[in-house]
C-alpha atoms as a PDB file:
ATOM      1  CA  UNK A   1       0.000   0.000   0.000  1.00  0.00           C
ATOM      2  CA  UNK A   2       1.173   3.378  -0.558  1.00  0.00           C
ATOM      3  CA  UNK A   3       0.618   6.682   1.524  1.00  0.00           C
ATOM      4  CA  UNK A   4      -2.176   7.551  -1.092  1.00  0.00           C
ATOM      5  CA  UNK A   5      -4.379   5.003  -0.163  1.00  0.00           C
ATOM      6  CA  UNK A   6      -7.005   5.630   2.492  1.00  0.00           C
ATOM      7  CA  UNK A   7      -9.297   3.004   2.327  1.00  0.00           C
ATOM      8  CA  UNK A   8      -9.544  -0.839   1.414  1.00  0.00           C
ATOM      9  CA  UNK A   9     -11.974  -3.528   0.653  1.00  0.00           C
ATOM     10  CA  UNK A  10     -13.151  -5.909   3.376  1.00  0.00           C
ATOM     11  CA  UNK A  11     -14.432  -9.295   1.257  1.00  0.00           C
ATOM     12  CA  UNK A  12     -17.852  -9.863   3.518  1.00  0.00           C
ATOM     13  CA  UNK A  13     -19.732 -12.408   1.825  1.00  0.00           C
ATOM     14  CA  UNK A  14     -20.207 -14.587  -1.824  1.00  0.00           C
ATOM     15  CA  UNK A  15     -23.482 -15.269  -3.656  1.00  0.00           C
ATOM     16  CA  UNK A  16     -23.328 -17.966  -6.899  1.00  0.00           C
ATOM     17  CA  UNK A  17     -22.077 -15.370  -9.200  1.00  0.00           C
ATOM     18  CA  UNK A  18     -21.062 -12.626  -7.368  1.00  0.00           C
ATOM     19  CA  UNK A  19     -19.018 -11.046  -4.409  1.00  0.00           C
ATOM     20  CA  UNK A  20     -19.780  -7.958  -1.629  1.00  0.00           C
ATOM     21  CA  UNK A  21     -17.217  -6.156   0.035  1.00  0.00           C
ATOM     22  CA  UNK A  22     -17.190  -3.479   3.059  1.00  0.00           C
ATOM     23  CA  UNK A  23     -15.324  -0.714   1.823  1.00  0.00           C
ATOM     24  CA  UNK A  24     -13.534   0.395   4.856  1.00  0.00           C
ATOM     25  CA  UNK A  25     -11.197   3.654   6.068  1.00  0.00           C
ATOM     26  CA  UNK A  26      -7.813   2.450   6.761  1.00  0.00           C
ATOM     27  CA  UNK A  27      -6.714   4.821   9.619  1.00  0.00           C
ATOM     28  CA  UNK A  28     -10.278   4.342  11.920  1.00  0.00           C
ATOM     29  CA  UNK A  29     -10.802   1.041  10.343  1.00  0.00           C
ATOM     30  CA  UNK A  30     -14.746   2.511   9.773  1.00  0.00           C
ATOM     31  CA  UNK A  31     -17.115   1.712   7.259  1.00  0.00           C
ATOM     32  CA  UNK A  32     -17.828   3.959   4.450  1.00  0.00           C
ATOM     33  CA  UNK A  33     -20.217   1.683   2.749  1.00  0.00           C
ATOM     34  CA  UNK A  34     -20.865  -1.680   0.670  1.00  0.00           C
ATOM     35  CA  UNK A  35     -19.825  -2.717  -2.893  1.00  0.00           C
ATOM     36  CA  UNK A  36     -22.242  -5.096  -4.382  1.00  0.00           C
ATOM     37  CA  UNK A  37     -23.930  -6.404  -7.481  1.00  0.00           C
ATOM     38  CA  UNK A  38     -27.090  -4.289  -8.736  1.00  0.00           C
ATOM     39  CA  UNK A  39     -29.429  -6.085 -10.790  1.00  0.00           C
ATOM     40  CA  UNK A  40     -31.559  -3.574 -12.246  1.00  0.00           C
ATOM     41  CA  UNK A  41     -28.142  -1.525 -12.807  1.00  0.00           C
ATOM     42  CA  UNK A  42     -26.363  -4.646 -14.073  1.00  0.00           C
ATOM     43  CA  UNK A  43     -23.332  -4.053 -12.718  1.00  0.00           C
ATOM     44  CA  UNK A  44     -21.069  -3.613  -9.259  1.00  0.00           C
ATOM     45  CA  UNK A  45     -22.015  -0.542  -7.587  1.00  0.00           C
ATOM     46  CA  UNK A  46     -20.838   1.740  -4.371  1.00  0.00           C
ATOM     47  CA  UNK A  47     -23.864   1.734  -1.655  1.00  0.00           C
ATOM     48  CA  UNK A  48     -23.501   4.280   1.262  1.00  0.00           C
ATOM     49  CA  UNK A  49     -24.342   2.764   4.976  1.00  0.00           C
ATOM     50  CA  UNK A  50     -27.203   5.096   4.896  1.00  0.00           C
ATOM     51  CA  UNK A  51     -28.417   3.825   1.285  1.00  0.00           C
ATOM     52  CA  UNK A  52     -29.337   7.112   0.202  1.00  0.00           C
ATOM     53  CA  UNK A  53     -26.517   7.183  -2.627  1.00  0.00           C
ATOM     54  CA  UNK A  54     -26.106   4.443  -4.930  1.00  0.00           C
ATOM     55  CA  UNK A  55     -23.042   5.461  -7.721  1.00  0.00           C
ATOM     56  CA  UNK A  56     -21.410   3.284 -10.566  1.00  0.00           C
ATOM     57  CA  UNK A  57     -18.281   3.134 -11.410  1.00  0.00           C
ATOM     58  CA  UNK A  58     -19.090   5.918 -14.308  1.00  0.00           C
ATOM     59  CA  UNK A  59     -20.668   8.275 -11.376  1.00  0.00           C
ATOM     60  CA  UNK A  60     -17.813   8.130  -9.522  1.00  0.00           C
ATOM     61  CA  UNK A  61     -15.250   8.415 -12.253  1.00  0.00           C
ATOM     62  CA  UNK A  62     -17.137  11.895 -13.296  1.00  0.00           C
ATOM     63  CA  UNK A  63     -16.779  13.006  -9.871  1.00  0.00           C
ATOM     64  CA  UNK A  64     -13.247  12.106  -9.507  1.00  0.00           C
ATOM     65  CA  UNK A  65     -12.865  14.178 -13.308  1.00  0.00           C
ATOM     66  CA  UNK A  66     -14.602  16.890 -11.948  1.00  0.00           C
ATOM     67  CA  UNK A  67     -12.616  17.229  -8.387  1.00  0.00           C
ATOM     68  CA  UNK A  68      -9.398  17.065 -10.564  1.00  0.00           C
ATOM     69  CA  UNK A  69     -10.340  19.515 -12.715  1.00  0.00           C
ATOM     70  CA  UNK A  70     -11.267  21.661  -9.388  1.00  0.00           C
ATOM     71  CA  UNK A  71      -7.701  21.284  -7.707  1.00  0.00           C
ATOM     72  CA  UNK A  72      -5.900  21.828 -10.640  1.00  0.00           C
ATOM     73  CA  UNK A  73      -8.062  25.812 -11.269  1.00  0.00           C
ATOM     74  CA  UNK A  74      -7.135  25.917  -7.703  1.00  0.00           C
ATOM     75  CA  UNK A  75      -4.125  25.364  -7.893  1.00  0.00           C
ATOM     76  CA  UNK A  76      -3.578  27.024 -11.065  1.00  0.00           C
ATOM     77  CA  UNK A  77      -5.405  30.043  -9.088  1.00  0.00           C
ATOM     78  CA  UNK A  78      -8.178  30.135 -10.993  1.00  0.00           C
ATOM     79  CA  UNK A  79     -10.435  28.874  -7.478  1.00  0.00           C
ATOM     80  CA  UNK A  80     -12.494  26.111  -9.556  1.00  0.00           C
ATOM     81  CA  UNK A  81     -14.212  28.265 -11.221  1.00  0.00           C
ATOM     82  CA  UNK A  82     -15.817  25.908 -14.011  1.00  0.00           C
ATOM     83  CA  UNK A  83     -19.444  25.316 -14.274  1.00  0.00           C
ATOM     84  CA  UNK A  84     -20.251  21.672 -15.112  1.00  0.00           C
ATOM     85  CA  UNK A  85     -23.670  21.108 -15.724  1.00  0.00           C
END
């Protein structure tokens, strides 16, 4: 593991044809929420604890696109100014 990584995934059970994991945070060893096959979705997705936020893989790598793009006009001093809608 390297300094960058601030969570990990906590294998917590197996159905016939697919897996579930806890994903955990590494320093408090707390949950953060459950990785698991979606049906309707058709594919793995990230559940909150709360189950009030369900994202895909493509949800999250827009948001992780999108918070790049925001530290770099930060740092670049131009204080994420871009509008994505």
């Amino acid at each position: 593991m390297t300094n960058k990584e601030f969570i990990y995934f906590k294998p917590i059970g197996q159905k016939p044809k697919t897996n579930v994991w806890r994903v955990m945070n590494k320093t408090h060893d707390y949950p953060l929420g459950t990785i698991k096959w979606d049906g309707p979705w058709r594919q793995y997705i990230f559940i909150t604890d709360e189950g009030k936020l369900n994202l895909s893989s493509g949800c999250m790598e827009q948001m992780t696109e999108f918070l790049r793009r925001m530290n770099k006009e930060q740092k670049d001093g131009k204080h994420g100014t871009t509008n994505n809608k």
